[in-house]
N, C-alpha and C. Protein backbone atom coordinates (compact mmCIF):
# COMPACT_ATOMS: atom_id res chain seq x y z
N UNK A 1 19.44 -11.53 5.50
CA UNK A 1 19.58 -10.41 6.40
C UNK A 1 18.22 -9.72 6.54
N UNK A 2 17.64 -9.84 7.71
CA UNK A 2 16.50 -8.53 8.01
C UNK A 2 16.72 -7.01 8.17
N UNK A 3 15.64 -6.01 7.74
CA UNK A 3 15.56 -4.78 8.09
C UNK A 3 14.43 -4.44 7.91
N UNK A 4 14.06 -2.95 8.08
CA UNK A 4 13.44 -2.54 7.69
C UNK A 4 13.60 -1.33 6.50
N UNK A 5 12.14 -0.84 5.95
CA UNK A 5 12.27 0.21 4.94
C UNK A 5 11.13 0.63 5.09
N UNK A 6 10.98 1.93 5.82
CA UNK A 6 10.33 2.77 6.57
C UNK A 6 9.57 3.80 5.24
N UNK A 7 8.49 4.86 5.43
CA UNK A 7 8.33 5.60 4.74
C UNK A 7 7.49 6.34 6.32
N UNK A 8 7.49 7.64 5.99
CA UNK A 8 6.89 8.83 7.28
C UNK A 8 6.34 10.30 6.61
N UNK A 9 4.84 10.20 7.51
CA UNK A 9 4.36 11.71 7.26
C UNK A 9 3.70 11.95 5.53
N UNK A 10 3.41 10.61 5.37
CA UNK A 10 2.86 10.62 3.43
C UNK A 10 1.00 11.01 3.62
N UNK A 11 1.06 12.05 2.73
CA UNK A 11 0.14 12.92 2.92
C UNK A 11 -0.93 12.85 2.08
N UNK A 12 -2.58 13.04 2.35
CA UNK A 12 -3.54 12.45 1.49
C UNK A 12 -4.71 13.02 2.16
N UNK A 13 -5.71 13.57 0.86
CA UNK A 13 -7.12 13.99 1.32
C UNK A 13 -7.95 12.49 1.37
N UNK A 14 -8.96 11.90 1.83
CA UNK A 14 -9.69 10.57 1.88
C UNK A 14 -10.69 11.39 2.31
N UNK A 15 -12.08 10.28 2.22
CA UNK A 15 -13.73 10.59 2.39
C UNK A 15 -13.45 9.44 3.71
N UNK A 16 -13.01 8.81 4.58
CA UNK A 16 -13.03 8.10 5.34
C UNK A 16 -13.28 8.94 6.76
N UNK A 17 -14.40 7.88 7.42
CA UNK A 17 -15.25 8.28 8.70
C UNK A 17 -16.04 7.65 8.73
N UNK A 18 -16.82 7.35 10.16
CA UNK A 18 -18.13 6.81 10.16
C UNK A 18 -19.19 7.41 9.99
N UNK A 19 -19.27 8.64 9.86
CA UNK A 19 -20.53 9.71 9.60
C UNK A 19 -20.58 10.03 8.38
N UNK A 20 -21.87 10.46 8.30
CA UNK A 20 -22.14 10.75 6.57
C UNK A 20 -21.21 11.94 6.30
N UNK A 21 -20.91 12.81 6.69
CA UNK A 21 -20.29 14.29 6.68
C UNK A 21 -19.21 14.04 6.76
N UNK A 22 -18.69 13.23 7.17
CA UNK A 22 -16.90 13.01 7.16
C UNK A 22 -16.58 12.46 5.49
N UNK A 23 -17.71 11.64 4.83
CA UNK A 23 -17.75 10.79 3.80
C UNK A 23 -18.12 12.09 2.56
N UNK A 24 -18.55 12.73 3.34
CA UNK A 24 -18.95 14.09 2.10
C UNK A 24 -17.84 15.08 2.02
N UNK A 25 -17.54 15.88 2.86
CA UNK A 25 -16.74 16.61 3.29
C UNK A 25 -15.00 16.58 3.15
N UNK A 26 -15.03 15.31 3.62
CA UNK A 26 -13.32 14.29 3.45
C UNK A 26 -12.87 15.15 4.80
N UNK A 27 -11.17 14.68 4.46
CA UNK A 27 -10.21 15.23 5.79
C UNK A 27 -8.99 15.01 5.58
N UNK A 28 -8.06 15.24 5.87
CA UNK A 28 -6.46 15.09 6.06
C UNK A 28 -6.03 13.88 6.66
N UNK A 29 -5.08 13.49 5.65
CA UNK A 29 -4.90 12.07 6.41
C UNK A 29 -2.90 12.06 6.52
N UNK A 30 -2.31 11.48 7.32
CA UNK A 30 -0.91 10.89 7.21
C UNK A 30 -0.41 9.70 7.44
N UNK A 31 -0.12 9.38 6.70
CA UNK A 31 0.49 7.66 7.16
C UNK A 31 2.09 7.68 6.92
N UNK A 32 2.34 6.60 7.92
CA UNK A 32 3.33 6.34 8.33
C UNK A 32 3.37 4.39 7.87
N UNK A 33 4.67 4.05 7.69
CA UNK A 33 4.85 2.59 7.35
C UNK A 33 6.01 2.28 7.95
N UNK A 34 6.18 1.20 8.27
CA UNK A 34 7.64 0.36 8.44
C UNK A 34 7.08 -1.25 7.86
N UNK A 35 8.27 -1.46 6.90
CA UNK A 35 8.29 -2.43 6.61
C UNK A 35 9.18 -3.37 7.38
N UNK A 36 8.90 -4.67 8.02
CA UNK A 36 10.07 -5.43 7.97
C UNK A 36 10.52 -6.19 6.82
N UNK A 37 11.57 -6.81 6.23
CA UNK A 37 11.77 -7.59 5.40
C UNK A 37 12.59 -8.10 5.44
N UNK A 38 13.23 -9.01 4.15
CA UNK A 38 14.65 -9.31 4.51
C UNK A 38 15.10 -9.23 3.00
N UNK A 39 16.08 -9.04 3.32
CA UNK A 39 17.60 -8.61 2.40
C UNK A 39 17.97 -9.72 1.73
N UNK A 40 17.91 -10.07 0.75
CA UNK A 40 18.56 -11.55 0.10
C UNK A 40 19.84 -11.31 -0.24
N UNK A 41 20.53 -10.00 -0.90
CA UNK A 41 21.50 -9.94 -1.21
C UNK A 41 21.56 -8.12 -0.88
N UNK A 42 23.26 -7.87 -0.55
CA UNK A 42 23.13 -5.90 -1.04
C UNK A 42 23.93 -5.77 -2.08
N UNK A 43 23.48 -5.58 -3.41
CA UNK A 43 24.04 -5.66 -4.24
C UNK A 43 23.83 -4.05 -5.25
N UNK A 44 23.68 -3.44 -4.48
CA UNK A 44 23.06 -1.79 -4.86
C UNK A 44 21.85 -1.93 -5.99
N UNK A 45 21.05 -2.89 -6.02
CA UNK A 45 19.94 -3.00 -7.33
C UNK A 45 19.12 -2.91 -6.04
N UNK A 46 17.68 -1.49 -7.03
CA UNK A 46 16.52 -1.22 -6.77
C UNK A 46 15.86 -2.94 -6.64
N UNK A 47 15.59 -3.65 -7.28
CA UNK A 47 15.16 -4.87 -7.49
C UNK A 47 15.91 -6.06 -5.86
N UNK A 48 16.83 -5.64 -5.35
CA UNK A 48 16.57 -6.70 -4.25
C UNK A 48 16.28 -5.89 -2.75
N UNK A 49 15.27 -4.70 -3.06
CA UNK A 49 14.85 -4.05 -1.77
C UNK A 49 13.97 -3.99 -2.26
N UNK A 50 12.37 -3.61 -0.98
CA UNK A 50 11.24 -2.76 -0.99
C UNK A 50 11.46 -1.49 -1.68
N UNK A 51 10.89 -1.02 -2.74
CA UNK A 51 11.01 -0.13 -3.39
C UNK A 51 9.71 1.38 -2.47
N UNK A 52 10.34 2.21 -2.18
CA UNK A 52 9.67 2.78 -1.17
C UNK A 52 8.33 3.42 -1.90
N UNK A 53 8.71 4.06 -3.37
CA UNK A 53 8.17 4.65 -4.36
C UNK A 53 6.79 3.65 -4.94
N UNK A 54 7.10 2.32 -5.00
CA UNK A 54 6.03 1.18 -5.28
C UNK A 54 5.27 1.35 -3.48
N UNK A 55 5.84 1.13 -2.56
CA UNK A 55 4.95 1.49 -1.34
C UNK A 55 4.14 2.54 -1.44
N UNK A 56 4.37 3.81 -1.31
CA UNK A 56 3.63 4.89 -1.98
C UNK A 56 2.50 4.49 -2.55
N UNK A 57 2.57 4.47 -3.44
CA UNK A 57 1.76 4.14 -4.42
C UNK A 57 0.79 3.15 -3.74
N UNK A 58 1.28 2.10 -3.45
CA UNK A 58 0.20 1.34 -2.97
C UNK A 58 -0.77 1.74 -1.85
N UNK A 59 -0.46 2.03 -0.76
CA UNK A 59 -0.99 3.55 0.38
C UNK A 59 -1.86 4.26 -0.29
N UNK A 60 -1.15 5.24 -1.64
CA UNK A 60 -2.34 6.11 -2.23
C UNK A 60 -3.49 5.33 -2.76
N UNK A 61 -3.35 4.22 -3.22
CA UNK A 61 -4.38 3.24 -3.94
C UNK A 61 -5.49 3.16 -2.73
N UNK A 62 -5.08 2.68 -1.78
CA UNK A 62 -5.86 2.18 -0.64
C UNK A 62 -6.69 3.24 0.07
N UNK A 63 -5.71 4.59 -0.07
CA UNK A 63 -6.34 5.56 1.07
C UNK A 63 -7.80 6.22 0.17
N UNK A 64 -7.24 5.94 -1.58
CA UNK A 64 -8.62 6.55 -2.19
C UNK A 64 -9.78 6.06 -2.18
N UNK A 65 -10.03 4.74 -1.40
CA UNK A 65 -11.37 4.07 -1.39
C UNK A 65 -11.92 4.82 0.18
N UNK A 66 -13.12 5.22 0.04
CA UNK A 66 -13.50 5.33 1.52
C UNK A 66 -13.74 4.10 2.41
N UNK A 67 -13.56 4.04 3.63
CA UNK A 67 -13.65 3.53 4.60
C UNK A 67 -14.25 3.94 6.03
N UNK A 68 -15.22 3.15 6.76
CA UNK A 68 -15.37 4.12 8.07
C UNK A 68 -14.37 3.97 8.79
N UNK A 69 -13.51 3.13 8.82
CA UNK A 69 -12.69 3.21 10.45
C UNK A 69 -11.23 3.08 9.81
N UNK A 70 -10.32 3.65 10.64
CA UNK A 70 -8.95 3.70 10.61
C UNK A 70 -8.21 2.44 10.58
N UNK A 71 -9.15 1.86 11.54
CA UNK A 71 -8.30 0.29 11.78
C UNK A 71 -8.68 -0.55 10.48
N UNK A 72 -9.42 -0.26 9.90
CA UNK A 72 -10.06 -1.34 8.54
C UNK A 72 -8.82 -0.16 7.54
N UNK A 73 -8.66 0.96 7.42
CA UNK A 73 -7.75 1.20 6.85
C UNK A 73 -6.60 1.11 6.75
N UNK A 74 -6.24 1.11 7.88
CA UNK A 74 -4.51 0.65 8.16
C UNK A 74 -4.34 -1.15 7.99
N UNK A 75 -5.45 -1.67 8.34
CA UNK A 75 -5.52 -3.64 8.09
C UNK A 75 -5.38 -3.13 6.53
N UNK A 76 -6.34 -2.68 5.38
CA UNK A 76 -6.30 -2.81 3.78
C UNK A 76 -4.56 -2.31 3.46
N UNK A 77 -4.20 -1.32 4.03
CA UNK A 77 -2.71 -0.59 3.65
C UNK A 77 -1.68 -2.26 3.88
N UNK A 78 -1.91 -2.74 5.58
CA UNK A 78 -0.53 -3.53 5.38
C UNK A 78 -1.07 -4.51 4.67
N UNK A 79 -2.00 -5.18 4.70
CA UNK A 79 -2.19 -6.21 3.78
C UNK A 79 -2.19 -6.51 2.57
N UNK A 80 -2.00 -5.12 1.69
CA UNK A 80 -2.15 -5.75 0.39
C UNK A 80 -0.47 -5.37 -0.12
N UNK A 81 0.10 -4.35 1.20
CA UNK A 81 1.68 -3.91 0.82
C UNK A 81 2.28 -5.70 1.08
N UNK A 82 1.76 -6.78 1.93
CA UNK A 82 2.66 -7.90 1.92
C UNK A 82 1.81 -8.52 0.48
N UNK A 83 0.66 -8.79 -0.03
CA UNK A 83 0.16 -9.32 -0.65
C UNK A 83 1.30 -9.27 -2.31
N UNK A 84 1.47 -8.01 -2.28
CA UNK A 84 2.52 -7.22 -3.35
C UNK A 84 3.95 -7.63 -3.40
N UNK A 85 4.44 -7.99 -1.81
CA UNK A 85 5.75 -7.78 -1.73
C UNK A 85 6.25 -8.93 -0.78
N UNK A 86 6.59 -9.99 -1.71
CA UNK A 86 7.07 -11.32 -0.92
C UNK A 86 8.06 -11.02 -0.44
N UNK A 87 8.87 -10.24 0.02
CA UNK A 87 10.18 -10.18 0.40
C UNK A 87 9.44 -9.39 2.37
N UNK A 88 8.27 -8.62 1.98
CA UNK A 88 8.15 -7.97 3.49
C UNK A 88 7.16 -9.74 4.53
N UNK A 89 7.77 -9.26 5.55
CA UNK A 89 7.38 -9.77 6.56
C UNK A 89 6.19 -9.52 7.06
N UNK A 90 6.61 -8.04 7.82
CA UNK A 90 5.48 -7.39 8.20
C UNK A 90 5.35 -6.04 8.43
N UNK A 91 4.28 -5.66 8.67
CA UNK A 91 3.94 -3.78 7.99
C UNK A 91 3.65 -3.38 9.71
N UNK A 92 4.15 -2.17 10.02
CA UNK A 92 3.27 -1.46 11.02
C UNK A 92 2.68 -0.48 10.07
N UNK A 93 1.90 -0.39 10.44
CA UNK A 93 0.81 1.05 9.74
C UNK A 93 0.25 1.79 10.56
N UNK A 94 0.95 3.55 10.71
CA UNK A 94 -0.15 4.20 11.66
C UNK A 94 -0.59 4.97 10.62
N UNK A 95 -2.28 5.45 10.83
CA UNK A 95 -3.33 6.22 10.03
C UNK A 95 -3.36 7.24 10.99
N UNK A 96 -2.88 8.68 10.54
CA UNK A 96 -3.15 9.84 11.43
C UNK A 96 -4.46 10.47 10.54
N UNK A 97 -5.23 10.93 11.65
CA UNK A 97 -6.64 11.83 10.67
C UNK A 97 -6.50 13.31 11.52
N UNK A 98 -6.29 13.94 10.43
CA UNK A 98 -6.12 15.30 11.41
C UNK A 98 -7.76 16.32 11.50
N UNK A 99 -7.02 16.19 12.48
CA UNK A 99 -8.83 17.30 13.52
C UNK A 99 -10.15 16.47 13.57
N UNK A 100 -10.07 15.18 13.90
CA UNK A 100 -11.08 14.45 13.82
C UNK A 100 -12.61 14.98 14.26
N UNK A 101 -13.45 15.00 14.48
CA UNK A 101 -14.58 15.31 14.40
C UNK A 101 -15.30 14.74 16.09
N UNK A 102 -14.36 15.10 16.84
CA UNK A 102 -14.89 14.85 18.27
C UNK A 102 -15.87 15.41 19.06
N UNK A 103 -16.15 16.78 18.88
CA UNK A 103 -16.83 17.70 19.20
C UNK A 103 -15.72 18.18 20.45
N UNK A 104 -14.39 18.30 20.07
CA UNK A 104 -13.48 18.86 21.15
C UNK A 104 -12.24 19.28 20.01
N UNK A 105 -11.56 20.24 20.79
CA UNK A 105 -9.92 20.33 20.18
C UNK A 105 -8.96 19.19 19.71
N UNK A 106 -8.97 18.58 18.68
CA UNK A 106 -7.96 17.50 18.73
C UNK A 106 -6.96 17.49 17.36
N UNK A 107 -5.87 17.32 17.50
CA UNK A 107 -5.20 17.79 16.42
C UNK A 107 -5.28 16.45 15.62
N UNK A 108 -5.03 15.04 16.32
CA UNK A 108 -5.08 14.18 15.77
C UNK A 108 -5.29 13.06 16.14
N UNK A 109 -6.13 12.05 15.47
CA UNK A 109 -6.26 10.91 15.88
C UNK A 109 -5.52 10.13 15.43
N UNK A 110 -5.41 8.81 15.56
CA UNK A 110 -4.75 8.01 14.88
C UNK A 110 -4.81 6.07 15.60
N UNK A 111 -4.73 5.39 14.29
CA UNK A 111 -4.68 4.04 14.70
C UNK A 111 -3.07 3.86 14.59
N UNK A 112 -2.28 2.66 14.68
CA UNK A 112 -1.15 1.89 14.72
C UNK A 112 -1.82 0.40 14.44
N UNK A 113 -1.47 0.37 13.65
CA UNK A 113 -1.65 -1.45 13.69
C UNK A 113 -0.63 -2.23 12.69
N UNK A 114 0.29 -3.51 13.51
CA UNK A 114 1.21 -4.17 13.05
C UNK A 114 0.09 -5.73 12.22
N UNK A 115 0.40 -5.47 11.01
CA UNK A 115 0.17 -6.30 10.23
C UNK A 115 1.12 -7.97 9.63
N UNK A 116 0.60 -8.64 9.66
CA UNK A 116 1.47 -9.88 8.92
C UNK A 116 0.54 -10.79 8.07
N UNK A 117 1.17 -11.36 7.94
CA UNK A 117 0.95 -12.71 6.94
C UNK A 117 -0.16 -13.55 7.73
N UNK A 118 -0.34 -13.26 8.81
CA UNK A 118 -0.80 -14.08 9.57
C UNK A 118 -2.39 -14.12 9.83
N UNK A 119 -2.63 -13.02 9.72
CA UNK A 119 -3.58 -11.89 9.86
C UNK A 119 -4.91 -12.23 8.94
N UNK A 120 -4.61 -12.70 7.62
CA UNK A 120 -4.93 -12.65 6.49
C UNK A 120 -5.16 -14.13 5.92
């Protein structure tokens, strides 16, 4: 059986940007995940789902390395969440950066990028 197991709005300071001052300074970050996967059995055990709490975790791992670009961040997030988790298919990952550094009003930027097995 396929589904997904979603996580939304997970919240994190990072040094990620392409400018030196974004890398000094840091910024607000939110990510969002959907996992696809599949279901081998529903047998109410933590152990035959994506454990959302092990996702977490893996996200925070990733978001603490700096990076310049969103899209190299959201590629490291889904890729190492399938690398971890033979049961997912595939990851969307959006990276929100709040008030990016445009030289304009912007509340937020953000990448989306659907990750797989394929990719990698």
């Amino acid at each position: 059986m396929k589904g997904k197991v979603a996580l939304s709005g997970m919240t994190f300071y990072g040094y990620h940007g392409y400018y030196v001052e974004e890398n000094k300074l840091g910024n607000h970050y939110s990510v969002d995940l959907v996992v696809d996967t599949k279901f081998e059995k529903m047998d109410d055990n933590l152990e035959s789902t994506l454990n959302y709490e092990t996702l977490y975790k893996t996200t925070e791992e990733v978001m603490k390395k700096p990076l310049k670009l969103l899209e190299t961040l959201a590629f490291h997030i889904g890729k190492k969440i399938l690398i971890e988790n033979d049961s997912a298919i595939k990851v969307l990952v959006r990276v929100n950066k709040k008030q990016p550094p445009i030289g304009a009003i912007c509340d937020v930027a953000y990448v989306e990028l659907e990750v797989s097995r394929d990719d990698f």
